[in-house]
Protein backbone atom coordinates (compact mmCIF):
# COMPACT_ATOMS: atom_id res chain seq x y z
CA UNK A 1 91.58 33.77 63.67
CA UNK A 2 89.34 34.30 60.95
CA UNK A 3 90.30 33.23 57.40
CA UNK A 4 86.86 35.88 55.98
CA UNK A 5 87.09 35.90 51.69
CA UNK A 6 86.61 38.83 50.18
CA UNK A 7 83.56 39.52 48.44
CA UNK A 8 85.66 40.55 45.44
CA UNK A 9 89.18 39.24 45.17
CA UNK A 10 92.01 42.34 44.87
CA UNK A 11 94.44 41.61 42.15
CA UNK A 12 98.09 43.17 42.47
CA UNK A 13 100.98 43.05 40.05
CA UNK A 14 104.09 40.92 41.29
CA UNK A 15 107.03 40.04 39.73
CA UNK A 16 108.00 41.20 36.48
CA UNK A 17 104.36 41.86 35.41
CA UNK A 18 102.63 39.00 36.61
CA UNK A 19 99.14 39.06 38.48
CA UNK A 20 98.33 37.62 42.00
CA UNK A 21 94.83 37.42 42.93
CA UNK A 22 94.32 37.93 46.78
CA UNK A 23 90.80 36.09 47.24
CA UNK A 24 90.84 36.43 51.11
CA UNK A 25 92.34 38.49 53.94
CA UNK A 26 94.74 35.39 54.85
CA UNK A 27 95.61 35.92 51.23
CA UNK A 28 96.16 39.89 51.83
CA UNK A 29 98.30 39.49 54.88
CA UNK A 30 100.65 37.23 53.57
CA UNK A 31 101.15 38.98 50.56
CA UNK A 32 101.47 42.79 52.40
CA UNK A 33 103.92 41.15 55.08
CA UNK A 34 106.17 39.51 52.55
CA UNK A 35 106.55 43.11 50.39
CA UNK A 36 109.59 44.85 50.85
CA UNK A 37 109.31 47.80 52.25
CA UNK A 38 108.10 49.83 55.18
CA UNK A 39 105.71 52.46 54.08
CA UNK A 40 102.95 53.81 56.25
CA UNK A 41 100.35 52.06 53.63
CA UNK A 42 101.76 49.10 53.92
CA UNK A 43 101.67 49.48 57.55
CA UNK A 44 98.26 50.50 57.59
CA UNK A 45 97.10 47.33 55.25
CA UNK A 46 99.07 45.14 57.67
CA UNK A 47 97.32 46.14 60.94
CA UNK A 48 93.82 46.55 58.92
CA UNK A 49 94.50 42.04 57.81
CA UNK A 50 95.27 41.51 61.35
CA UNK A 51 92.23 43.63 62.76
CA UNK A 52 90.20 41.46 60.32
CA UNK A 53 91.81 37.96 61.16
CA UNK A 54 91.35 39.14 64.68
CA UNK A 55 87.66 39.72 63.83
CA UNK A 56 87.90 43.42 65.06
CA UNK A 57 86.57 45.03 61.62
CA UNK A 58 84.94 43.19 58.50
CA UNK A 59 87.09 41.55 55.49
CA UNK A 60 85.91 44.76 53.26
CA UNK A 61 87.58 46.99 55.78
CA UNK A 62 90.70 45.41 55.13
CA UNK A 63 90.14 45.18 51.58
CA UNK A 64 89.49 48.73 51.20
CA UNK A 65 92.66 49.58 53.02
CA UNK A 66 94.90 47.03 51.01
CA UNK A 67 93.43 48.21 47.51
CA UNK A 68 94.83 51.89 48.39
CA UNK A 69 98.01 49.74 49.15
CA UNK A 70 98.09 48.53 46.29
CA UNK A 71 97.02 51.61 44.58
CA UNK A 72 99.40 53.73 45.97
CA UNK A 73 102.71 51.46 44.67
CA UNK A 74 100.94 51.26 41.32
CA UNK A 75 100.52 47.53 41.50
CA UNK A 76 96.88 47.27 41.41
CA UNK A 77 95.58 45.36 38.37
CA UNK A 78 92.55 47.65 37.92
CA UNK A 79 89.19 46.10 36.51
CA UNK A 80 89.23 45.63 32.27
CA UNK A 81 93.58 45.87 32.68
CA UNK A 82 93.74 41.89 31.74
């Protein structure tokens, strides 16, 4: 298992309005597995962190797939928003 950082952490809104800064793909899969829900991005961003820990595609892969995630449930904390 590989823990690979990203090269530029994601940030997602959590709570009521707080930001989370996922820094790795560790990070990414904990956060993706603990979201409720069962959505076919959220599937997708879950097998794309375990492809990564597994070492099957880079950490950017994942990254890219969990920012559309992210994007997609409006929670993405987009650059110049804080």
């Amino acid at each position: 298992m590989l823990s690979q950082p990203f090269e530029k952490p994601v940030r997602v809104w959590v709570g009521l309005g707080f930001p989370r800064q996922l820094n790795s793909v560790v990070d990414a899969y904990q956060f993706v597995t603990d979201w409720c829900g069962n959505s076919p991005e959220q599937k997708a961003a879950i097998r794309a962190c375990k492809a990564a820990l597994a070492g099957d595609i880079d950490a950017e892969t994942a990254r890219g797939i969990l920012v559309r995630f992210a994007r997609k449930k409006d929670i993405l904390v987009e650059d110049g928003t804080m």
